[in-house]
N, C-alpha and C. Protein backbone atom coordinates (compact mmCIF):
# COMPACT_ATOMS: atom_id res chain seq x y z
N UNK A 1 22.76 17.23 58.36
CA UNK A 1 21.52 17.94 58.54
C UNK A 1 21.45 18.43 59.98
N UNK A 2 20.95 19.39 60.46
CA UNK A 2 20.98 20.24 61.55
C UNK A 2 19.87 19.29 62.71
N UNK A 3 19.95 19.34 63.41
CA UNK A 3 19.11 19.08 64.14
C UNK A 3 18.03 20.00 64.48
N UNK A 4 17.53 21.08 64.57
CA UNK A 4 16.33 21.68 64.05
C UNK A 4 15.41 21.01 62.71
N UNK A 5 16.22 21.21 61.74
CA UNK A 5 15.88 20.83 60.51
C UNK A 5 15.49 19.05 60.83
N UNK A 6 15.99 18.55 61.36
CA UNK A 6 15.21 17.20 61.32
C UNK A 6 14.57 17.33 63.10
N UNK A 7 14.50 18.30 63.48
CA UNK A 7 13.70 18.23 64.59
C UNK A 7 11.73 18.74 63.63
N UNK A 8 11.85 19.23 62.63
CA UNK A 8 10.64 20.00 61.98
C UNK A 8 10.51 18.56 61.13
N UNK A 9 10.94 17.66 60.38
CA UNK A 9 10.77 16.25 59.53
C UNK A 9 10.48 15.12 60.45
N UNK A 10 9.51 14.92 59.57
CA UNK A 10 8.41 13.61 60.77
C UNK A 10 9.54 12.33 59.73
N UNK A 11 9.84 11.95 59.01
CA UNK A 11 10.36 11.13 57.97
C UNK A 11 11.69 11.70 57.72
N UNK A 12 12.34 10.41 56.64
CA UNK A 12 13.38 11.42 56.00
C UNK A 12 13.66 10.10 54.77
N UNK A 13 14.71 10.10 53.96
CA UNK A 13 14.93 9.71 52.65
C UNK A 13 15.95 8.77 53.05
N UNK A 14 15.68 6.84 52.74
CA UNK A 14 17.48 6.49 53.31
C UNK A 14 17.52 5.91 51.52
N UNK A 15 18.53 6.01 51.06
CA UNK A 15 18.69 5.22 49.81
C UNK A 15 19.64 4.00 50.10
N UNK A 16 18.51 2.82 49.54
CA UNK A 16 19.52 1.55 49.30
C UNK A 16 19.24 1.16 47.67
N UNK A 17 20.41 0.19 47.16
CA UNK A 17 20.32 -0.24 46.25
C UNK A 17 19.09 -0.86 45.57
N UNK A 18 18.54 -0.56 44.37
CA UNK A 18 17.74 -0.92 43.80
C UNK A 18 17.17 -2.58 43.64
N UNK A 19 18.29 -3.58 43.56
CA UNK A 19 18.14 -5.07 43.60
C UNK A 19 17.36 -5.80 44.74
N UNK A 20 18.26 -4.59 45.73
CA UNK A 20 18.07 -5.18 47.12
C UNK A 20 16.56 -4.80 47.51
N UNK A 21 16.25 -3.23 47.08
CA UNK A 21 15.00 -2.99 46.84
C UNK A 21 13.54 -3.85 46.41
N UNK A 22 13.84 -4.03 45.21
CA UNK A 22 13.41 -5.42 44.60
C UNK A 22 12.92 -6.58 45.33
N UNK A 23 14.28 -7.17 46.26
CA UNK A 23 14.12 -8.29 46.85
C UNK A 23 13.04 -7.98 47.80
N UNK A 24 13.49 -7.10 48.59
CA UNK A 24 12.51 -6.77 49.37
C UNK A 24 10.55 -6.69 49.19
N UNK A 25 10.78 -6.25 48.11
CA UNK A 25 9.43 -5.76 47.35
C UNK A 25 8.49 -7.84 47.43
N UNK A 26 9.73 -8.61 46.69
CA UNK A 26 9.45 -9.77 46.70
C UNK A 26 9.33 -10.52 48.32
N UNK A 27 10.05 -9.94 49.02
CA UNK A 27 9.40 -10.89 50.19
C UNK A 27 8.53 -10.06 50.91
N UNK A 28 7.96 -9.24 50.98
CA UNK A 28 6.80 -8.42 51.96
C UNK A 28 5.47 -9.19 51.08
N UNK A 29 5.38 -9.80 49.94
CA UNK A 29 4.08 -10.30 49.08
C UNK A 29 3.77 -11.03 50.12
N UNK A 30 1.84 -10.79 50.41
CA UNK A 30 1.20 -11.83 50.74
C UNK A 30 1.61 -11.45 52.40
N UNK A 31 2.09 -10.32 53.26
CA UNK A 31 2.60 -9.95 54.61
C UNK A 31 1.59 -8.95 55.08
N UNK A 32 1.80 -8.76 56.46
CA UNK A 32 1.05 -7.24 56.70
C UNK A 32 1.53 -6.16 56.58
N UNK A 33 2.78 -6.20 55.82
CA UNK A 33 3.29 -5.03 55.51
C UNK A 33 3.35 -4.34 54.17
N UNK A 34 2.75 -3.33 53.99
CA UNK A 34 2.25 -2.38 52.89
C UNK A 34 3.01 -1.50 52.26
N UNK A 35 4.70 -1.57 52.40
CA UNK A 35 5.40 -0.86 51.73
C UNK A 35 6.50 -1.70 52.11
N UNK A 36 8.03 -1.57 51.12
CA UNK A 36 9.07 -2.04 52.09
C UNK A 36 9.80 -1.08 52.86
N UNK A 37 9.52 0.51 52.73
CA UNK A 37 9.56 1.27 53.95
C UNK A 37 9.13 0.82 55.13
N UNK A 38 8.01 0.78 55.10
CA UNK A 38 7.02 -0.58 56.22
C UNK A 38 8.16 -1.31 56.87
N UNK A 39 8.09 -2.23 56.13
CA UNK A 39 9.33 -3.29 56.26
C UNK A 39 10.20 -3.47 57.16
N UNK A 40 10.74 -1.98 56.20
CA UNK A 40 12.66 -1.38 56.34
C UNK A 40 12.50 -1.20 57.97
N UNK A 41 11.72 -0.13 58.15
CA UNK A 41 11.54 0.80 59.42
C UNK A 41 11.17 -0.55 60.74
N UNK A 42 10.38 -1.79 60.48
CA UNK A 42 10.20 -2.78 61.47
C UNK A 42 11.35 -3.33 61.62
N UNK A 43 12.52 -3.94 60.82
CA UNK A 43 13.26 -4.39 60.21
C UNK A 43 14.42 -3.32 61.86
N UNK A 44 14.67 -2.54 61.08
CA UNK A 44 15.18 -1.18 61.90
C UNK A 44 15.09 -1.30 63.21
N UNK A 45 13.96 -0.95 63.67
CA UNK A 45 13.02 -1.21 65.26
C UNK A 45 14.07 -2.19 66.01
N UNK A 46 13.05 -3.09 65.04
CA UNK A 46 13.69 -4.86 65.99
C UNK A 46 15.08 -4.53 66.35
N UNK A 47 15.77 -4.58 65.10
CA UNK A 47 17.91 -4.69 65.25
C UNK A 47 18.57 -3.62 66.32
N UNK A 48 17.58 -2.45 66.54
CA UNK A 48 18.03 -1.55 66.97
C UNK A 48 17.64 -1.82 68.73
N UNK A 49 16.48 -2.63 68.51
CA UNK A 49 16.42 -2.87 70.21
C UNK A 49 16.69 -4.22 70.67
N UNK A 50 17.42 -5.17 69.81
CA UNK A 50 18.07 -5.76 70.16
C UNK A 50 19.61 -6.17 70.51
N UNK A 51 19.95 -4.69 69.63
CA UNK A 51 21.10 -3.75 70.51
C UNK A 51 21.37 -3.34 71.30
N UNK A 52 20.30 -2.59 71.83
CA UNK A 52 20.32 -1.73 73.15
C UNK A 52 20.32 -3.24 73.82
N UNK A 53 19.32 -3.79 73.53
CA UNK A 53 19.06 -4.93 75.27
C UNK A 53 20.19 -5.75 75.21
N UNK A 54 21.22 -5.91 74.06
CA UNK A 54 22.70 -6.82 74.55
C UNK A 54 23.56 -5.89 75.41
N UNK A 55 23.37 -4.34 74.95
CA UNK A 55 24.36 -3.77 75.80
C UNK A 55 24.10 -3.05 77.12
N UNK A 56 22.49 -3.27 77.33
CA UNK A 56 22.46 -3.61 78.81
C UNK A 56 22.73 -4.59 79.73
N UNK A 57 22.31 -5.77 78.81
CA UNK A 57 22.62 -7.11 79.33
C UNK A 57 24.31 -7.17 79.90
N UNK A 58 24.99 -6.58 78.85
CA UNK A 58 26.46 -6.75 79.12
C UNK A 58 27.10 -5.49 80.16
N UNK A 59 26.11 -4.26 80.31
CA UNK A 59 26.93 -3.69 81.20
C UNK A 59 26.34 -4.53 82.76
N UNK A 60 24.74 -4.96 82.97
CA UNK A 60 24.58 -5.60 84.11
C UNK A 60 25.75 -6.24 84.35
N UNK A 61 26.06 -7.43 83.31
CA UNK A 61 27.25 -8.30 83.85
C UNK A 61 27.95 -8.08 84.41
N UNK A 62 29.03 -7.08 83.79
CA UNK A 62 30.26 -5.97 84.04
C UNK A 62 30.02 -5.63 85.75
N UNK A 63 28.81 -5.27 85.75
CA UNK A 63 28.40 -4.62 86.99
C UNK A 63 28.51 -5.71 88.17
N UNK A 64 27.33 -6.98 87.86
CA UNK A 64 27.78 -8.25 88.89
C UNK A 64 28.82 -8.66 89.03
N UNK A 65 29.91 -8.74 87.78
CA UNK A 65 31.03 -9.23 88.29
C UNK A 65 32.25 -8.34 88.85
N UNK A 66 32.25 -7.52 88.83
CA UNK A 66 32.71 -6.32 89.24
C UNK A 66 32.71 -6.18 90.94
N UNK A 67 31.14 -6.24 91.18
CA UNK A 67 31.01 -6.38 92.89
C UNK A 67 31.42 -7.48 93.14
N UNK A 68 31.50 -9.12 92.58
CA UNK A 68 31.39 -10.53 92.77
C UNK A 68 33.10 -10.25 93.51
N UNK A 69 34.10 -9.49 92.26
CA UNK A 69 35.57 -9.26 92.54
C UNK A 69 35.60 -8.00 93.71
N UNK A 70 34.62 -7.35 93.92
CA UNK A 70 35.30 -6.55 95.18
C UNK A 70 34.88 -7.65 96.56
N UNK A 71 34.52 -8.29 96.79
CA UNK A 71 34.12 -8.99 97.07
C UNK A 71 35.06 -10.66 97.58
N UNK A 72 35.77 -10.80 96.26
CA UNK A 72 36.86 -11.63 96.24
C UNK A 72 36.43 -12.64 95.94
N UNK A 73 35.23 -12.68 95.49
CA UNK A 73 34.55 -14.07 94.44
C UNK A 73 35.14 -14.49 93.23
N UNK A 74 35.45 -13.28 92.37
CA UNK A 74 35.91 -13.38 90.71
C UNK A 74 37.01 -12.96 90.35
């Protein structure tokens, strides 16, 4: 898909399996969440920024130990 074309789409369509669907449907009961789109998309959020913050975490490192060895520490 073009990037225009999903620059004009507030949303878009992801297909997962129907079971898994299901399951889902079964654990959001009784939650504050009102769809398992809902869900999916928090679900999403979280994993995705707890991505980014390992691979900042790991380039800082890179970075301290990097100076630690110009240095002649490491």
């Amino acid at each position: 898909m073009g990037k225009k074309t999903m620059e004009k789409r507030k949303y878009t369509t992801i297909t997962i399996p129907a079971p898994l669907f299901q399951r889902l449907q079964e654990r959001i009961k009784n939650t504050g969440f009102s769809s398992v789109s809902d869900y999916v998309t928090y679900i999403l959020r979280e994993t995705t920024s707890e991505m980014e913050m390992r691979k900042a975490g790991k380039k800082d490192t890179e970075g301290v130990l990097e100076k630690l060895r110009a240095l002649g520490y490491a």
